[in-house]
Protein backbone atom coordinates (compact mmCIF):
# COMPACT_ATOMS: atom_id res chain seq x y z
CA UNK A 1 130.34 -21.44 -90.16
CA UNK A 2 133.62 -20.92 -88.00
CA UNK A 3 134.40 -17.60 -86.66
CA UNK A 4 137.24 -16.51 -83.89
CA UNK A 5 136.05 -15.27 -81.09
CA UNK A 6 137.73 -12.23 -81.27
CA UNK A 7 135.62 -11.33 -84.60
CA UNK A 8 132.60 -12.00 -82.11
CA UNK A 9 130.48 -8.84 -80.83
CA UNK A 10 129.87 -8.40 -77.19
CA UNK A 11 126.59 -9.87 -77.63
CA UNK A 12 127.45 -12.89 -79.79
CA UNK A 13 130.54 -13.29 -77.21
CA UNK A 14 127.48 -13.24 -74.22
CA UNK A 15 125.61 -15.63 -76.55
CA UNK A 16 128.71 -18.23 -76.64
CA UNK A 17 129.31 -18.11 -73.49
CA UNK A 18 125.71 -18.87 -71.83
CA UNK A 19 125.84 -21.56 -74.60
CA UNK A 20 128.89 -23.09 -73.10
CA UNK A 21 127.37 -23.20 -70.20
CA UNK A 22 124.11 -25.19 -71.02
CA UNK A 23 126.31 -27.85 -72.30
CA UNK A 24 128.63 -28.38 -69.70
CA UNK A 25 127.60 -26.08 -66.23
CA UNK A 26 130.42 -25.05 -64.36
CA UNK A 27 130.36 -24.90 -60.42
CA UNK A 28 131.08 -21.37 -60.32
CA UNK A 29 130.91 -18.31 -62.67
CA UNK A 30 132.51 -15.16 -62.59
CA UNK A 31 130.97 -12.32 -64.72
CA UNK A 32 132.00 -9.31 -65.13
CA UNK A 33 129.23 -6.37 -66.59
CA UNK A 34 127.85 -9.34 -68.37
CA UNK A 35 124.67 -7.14 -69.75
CA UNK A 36 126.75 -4.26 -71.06
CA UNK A 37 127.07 -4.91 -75.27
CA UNK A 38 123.42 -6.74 -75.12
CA UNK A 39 120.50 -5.85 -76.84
CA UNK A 40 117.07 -5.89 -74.69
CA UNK A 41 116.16 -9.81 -76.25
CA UNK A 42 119.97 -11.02 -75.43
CA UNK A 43 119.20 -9.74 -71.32
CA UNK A 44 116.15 -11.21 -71.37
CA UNK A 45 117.85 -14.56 -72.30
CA UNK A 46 120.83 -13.66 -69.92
CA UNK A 47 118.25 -13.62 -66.70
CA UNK A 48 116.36 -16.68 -67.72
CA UNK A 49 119.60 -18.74 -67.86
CA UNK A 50 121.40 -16.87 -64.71
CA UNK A 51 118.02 -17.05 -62.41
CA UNK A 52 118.16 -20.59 -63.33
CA UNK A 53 121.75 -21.71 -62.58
CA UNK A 54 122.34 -24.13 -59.69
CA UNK A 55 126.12 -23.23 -59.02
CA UNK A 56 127.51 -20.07 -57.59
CA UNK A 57 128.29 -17.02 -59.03
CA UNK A 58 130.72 -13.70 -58.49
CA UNK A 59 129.04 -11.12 -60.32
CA UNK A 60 130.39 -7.57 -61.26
CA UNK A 61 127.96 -5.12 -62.05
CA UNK A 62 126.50 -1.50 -62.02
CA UNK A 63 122.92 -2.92 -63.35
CA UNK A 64 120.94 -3.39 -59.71
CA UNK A 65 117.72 -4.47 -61.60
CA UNK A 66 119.84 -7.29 -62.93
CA UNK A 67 121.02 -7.84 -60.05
CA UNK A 68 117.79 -8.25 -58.52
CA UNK A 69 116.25 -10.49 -61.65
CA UNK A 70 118.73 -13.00 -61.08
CA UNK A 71 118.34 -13.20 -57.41
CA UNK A 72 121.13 -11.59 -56.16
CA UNK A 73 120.23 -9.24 -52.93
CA UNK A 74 123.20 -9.08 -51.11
CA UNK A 75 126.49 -7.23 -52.53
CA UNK A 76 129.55 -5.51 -51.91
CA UNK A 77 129.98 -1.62 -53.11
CA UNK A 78 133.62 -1.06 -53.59
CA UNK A 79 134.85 2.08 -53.72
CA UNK A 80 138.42 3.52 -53.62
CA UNK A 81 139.64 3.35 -50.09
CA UNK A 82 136.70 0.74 -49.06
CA UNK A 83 133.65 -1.59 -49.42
CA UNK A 84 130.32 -1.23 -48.19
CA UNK A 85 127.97 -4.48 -47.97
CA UNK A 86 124.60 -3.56 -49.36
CA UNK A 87 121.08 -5.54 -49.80
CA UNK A 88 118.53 -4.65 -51.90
């Protein structure tokens, strides 16, 4: 069955895209609030793959438990009118 991806959910978008990624991993990803649309399995399966990946990522996100579970410790906290560099 073929559907656009603009017919996709959030979720089934998430789903796609760590798909893409098994087949063919990228050096670097860029994510931006990739949990937010997900259910509590689709996470789950978002961490396993993310933990895993061998390249480097730039990850936006409000979630520091996510950040955590896929190994991310250190991270900028922009603000209007400046950053602060923060480790958990």
């Amino acid at each position: 069955m073929n559907s656009v991806v603009a017919n996709l959910s959030g979720g089934e978008r998430a789903r796609l895209s760590l798909a893409q990624i098994g087949a063919k991993t990228p050096k670097l990803l860029i994510l931006d609030e990739v949990t937010n649309n997900l259910d509590l399995e689709a996470r789950a399966h978002v961490i396993d793959i993310l933990s895993a990946y061998p390249g480097a990522m730039i990850v936006i996100s409000h979630d520091e438990d996510f950040l955590e579970k896929i190994g991310i410790y250190n991270f900028y906290i922009l603000r209007q009118g400046g950053g602060k560099r923060k480790s958990l």
